[in-house]
PDB file of N, CA and C in Angstrom:
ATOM      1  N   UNK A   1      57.705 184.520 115.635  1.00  0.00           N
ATOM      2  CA  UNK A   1      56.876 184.707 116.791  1.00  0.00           C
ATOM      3  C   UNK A   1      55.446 184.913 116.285  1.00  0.00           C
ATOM      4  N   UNK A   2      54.721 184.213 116.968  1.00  0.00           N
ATOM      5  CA  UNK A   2      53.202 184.578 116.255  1.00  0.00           C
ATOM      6  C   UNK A   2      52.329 184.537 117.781  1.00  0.00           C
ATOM      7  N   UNK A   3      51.247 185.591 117.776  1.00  0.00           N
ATOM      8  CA  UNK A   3      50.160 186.199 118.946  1.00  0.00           C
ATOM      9  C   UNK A   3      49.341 185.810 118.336  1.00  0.00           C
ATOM     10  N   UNK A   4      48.165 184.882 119.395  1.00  0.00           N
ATOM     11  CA  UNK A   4      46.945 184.365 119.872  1.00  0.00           C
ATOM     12  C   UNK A   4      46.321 185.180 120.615  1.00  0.00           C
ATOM     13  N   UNK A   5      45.397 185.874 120.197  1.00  0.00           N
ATOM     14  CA  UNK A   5      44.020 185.966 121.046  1.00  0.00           C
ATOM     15  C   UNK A   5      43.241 184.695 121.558  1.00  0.00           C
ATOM     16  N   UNK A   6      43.311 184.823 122.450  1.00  0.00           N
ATOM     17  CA  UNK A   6      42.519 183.766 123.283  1.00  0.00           C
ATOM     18  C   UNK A   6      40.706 183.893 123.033  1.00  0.00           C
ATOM     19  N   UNK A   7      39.950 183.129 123.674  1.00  0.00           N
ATOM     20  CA  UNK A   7      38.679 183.540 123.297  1.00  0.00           C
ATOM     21  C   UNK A   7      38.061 184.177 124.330  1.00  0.00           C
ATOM     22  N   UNK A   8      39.064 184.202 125.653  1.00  0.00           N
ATOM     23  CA  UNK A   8      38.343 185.195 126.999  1.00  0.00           C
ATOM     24  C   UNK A   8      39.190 186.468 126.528  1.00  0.00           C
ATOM     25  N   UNK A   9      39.484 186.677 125.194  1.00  0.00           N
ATOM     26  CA  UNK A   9      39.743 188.126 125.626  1.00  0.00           C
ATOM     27  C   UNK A   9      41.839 188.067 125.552  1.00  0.00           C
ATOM     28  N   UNK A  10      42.468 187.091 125.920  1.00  0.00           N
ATOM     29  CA  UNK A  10      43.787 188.017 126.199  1.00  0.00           C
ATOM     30  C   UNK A  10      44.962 187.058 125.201  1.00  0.00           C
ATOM     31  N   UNK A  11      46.078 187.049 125.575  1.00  0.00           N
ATOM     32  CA  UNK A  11      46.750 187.134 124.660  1.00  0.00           C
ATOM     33  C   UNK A  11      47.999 186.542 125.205  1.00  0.00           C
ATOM     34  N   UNK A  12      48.521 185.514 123.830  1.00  0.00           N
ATOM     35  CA  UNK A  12      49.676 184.398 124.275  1.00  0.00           C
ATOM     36  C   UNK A  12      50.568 184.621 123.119  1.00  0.00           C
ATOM     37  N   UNK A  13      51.541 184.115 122.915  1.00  0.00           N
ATOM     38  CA  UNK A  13      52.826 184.094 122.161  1.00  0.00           C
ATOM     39  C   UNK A  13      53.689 182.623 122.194  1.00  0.00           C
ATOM     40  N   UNK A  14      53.465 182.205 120.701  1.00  0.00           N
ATOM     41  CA  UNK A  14      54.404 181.290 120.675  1.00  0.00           C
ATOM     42  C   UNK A  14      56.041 181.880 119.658  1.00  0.00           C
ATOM     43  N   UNK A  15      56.756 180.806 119.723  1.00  0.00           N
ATOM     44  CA  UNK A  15      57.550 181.715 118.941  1.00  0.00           C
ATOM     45  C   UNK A  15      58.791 180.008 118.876  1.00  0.00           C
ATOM     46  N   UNK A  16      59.665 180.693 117.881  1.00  0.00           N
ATOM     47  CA  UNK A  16      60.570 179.160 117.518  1.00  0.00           C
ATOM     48  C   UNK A  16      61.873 179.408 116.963  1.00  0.00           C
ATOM     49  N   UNK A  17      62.857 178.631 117.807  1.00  0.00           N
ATOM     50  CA  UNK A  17      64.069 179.104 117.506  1.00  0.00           C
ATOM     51  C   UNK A  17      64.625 178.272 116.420  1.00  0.00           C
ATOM     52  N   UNK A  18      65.452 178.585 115.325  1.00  0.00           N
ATOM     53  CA  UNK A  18      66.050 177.918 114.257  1.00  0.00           C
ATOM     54  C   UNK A  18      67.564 177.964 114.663  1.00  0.00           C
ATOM     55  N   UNK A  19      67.978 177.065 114.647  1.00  0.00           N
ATOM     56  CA  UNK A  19      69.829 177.180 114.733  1.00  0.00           C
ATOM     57  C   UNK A  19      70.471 177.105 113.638  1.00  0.00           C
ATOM     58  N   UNK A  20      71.493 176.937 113.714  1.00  0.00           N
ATOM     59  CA  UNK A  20      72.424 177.267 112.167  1.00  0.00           C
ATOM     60  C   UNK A  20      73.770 176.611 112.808  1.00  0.00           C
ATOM     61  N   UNK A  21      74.407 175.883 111.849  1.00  0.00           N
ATOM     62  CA  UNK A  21      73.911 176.256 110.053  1.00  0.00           C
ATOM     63  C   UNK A  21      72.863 174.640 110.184  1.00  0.00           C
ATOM     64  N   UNK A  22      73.279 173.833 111.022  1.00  0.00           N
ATOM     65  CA  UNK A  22      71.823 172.867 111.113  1.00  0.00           C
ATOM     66  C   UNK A  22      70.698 173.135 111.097  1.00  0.00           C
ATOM     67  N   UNK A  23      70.270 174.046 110.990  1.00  0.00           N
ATOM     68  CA  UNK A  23      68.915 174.625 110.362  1.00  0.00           C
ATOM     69  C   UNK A  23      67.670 173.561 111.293  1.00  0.00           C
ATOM     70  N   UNK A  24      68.507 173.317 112.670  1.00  0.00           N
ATOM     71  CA  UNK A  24      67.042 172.922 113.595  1.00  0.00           C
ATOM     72  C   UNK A  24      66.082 173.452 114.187  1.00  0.00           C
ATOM     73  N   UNK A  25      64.780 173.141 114.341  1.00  0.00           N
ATOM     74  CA  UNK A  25      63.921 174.243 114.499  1.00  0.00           C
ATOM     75  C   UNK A  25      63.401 173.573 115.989  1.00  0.00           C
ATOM     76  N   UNK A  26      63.194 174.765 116.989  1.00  0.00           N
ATOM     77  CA  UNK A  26      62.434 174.558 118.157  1.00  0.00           C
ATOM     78  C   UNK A  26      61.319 175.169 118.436  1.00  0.00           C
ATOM     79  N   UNK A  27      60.384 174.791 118.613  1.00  0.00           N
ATOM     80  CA  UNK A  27      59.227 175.271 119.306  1.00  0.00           C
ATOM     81  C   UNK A  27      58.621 175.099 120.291  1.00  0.00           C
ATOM     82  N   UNK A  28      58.481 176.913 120.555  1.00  0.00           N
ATOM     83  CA  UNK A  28      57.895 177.179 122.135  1.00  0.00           C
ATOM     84  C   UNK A  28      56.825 177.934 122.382  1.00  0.00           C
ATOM     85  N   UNK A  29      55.747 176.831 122.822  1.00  0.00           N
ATOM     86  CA  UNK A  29      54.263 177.188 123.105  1.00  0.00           C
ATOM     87  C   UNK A  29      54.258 177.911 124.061  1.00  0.00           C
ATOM     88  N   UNK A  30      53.984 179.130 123.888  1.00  0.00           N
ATOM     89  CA  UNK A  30      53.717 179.950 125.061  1.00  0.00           C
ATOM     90  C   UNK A  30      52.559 179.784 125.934  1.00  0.00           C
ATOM     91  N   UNK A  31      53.188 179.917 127.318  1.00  0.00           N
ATOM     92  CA  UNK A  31      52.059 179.266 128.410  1.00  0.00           C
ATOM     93  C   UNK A  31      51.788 180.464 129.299  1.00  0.00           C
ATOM     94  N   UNK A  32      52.146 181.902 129.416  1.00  0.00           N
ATOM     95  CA  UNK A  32      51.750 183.009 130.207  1.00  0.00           C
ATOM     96  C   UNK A  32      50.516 183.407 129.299  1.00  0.00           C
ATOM     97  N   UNK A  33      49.615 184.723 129.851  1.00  0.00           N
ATOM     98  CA  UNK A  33      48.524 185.039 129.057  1.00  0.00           C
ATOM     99  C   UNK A  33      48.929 186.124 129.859  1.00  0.00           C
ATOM    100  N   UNK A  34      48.575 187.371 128.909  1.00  0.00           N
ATOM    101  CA  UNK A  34      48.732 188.675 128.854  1.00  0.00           C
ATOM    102  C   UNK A  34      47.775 189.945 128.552  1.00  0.00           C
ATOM    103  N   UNK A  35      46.583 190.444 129.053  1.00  0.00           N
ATOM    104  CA  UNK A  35      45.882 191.167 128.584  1.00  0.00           C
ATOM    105  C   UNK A  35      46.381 192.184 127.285  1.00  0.00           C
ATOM    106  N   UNK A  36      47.179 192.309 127.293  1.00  0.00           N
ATOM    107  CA  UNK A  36      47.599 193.075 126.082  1.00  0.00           C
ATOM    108  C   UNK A  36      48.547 192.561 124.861  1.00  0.00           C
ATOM    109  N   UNK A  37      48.512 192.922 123.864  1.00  0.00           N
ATOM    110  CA  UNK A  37      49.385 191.959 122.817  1.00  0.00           C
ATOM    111  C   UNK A  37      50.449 192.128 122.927  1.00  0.00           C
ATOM    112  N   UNK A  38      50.710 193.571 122.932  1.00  0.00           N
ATOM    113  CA  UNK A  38      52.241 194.119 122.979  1.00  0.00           C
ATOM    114  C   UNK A  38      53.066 193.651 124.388  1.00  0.00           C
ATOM    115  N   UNK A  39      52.340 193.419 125.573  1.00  0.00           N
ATOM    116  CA  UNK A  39      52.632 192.457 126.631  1.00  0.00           C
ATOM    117  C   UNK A  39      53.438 191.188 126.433  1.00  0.00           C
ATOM    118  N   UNK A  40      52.277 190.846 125.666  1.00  0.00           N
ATOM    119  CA  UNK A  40      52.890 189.210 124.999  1.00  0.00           C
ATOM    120  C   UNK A  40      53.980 188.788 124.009  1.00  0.00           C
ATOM    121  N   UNK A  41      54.038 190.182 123.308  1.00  0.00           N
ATOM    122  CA  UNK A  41      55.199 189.970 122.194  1.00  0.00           C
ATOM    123  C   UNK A  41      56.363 190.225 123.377  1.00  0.00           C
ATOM    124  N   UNK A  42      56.595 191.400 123.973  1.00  0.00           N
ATOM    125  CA  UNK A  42      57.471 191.665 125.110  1.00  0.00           C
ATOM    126  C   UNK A  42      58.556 190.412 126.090  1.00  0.00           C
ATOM    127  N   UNK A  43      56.992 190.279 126.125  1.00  0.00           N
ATOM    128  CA  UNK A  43      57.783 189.047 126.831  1.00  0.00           C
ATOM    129  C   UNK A  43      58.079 187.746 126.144  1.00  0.00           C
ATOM    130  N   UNK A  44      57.632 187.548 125.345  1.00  0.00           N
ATOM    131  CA  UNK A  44      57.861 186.685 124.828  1.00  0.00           C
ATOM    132  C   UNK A  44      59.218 186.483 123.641  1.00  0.00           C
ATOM    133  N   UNK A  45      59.374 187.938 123.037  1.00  0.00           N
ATOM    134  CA  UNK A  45      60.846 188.251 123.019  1.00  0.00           C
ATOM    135  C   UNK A  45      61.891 187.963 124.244  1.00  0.00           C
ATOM    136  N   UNK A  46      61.408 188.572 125.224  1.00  0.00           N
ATOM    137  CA  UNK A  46      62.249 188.311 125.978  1.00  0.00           C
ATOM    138  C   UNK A  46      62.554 187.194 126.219  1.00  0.00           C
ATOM    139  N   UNK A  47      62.073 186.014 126.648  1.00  0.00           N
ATOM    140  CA  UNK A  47      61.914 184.173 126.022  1.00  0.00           C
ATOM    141  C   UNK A  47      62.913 183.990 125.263  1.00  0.00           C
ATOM    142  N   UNK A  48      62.917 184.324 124.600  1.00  0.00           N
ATOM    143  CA  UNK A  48      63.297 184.224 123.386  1.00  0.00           C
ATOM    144  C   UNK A  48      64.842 184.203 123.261  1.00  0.00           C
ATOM    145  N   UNK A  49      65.533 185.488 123.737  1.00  0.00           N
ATOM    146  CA  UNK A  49      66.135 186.100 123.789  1.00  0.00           C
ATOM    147  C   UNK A  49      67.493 185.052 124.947  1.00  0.00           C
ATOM    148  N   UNK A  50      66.416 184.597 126.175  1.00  0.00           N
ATOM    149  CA  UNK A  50      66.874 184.190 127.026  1.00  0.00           C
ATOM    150  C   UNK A  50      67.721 182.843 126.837  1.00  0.00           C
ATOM    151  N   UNK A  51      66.554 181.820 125.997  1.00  0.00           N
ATOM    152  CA  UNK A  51      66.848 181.114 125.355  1.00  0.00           C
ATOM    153  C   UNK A  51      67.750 180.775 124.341  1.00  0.00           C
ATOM    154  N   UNK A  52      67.738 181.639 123.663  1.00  0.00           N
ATOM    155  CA  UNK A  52      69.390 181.415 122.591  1.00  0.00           C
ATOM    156  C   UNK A  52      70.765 182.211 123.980  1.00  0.00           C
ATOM    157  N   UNK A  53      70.659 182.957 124.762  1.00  0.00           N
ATOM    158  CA  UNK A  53      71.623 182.755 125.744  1.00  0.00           C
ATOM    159  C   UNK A  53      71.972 181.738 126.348  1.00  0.00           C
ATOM    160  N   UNK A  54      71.312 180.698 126.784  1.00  0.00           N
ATOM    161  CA  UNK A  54      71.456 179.873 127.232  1.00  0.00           C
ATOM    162  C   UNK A  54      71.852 178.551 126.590  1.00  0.00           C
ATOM    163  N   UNK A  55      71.709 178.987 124.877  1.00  0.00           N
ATOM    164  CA  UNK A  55      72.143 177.852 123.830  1.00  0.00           C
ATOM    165  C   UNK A  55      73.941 178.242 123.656  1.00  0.00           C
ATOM    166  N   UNK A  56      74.198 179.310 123.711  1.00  0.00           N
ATOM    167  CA  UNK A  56      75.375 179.944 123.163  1.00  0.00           C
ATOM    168  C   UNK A  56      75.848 180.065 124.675  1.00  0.00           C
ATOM    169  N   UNK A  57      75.603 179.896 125.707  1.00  0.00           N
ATOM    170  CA  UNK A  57      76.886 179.829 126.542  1.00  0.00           C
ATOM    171  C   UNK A  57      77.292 178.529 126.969  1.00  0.00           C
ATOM    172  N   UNK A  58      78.442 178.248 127.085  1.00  0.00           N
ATOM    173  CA  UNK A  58      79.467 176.871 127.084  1.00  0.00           C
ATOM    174  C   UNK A  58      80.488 176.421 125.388  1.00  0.00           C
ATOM    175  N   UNK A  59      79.796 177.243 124.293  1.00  0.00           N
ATOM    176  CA  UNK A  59      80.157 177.182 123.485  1.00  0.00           C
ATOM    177  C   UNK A  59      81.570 178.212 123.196  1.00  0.00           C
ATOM    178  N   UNK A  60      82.636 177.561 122.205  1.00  0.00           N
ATOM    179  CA  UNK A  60      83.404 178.397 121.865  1.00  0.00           C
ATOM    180  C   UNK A  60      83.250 179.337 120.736  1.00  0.00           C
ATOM    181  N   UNK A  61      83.841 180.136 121.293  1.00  0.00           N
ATOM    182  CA  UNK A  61      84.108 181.832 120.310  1.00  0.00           C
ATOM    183  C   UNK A  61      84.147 181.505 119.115  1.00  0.00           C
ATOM    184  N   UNK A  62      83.591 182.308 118.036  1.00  0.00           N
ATOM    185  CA  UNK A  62      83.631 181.959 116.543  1.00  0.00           C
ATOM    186  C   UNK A  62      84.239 183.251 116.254  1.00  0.00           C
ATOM    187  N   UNK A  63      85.256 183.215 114.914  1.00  0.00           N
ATOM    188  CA  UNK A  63      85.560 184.289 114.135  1.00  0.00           C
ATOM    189  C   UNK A  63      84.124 184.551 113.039  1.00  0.00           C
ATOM    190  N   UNK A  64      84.492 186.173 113.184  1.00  0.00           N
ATOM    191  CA  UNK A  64      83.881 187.420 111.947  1.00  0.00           C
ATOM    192  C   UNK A  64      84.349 187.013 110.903  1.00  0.00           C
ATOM    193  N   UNK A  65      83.757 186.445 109.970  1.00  0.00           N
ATOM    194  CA  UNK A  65      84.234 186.157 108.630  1.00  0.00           C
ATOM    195  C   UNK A  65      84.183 187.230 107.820  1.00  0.00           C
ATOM    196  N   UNK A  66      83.593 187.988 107.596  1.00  0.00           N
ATOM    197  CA  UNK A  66      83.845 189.551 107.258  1.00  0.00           C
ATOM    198  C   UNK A  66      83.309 190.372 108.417  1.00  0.00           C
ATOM    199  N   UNK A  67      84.363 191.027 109.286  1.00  0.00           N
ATOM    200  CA  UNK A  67      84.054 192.060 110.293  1.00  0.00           C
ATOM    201  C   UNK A  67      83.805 193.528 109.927  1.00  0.00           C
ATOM    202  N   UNK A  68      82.947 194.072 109.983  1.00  0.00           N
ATOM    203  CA  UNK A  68      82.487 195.417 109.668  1.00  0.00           C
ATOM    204  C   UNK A  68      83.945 196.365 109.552  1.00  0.00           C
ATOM    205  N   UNK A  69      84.041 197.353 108.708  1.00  0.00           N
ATOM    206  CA  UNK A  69      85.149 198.358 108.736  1.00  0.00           C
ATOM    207  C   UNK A  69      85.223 199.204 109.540  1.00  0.00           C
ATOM    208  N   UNK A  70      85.783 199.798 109.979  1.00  0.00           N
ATOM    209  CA  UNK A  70      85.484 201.287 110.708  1.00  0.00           C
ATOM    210  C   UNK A  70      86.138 202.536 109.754  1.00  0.00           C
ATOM    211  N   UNK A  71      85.477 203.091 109.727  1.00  0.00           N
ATOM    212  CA  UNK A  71      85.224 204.548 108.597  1.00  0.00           C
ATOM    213  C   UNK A  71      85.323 205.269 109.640  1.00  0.00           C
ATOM    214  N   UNK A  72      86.873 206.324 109.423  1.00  0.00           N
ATOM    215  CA  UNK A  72      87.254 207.419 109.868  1.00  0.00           C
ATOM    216  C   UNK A  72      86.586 208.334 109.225  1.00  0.00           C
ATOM    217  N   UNK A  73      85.588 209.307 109.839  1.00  0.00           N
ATOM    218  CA  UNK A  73      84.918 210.833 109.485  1.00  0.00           C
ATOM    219  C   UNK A  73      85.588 211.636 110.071  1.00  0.00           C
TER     220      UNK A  73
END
């Protein structure tokens, strides 16, 4: 994800999804403007976020090739 200051002052977010294990890369020019940076990362995570949901549903379930342990304390 990388933030642009604009030259009036505010602030955009592009950012680019890589898939696996095809290692394809997408990029997405961010087109909202945000007076604040942390605005722009925000949402633009959120983008983001939305986007690989929408790659991964219709797809089938994958196995944990090593699944975490659980440690009795």
């Amino acid at each position: 994800m990388e933030a642009h200051q604009l030259p009036h002052g505010l602030w955009r977010c592009d950012y680019t999804l890589i898939k696996h294990p095809e290692r394809t890369r997408t990029f997405h020019r961010g087109e909202e403007e945000f007076a604040d940076m942390d605005l722009a990362y925000e949402r633009t995570l959120q983008e983001a976020r939305d986007a690989i949901d929408q790659e991964i549903k219709g797809q089938p379930e994958t196995d944990i090739e090593n699944p975490p342990r659980q440690v009795r304390i």
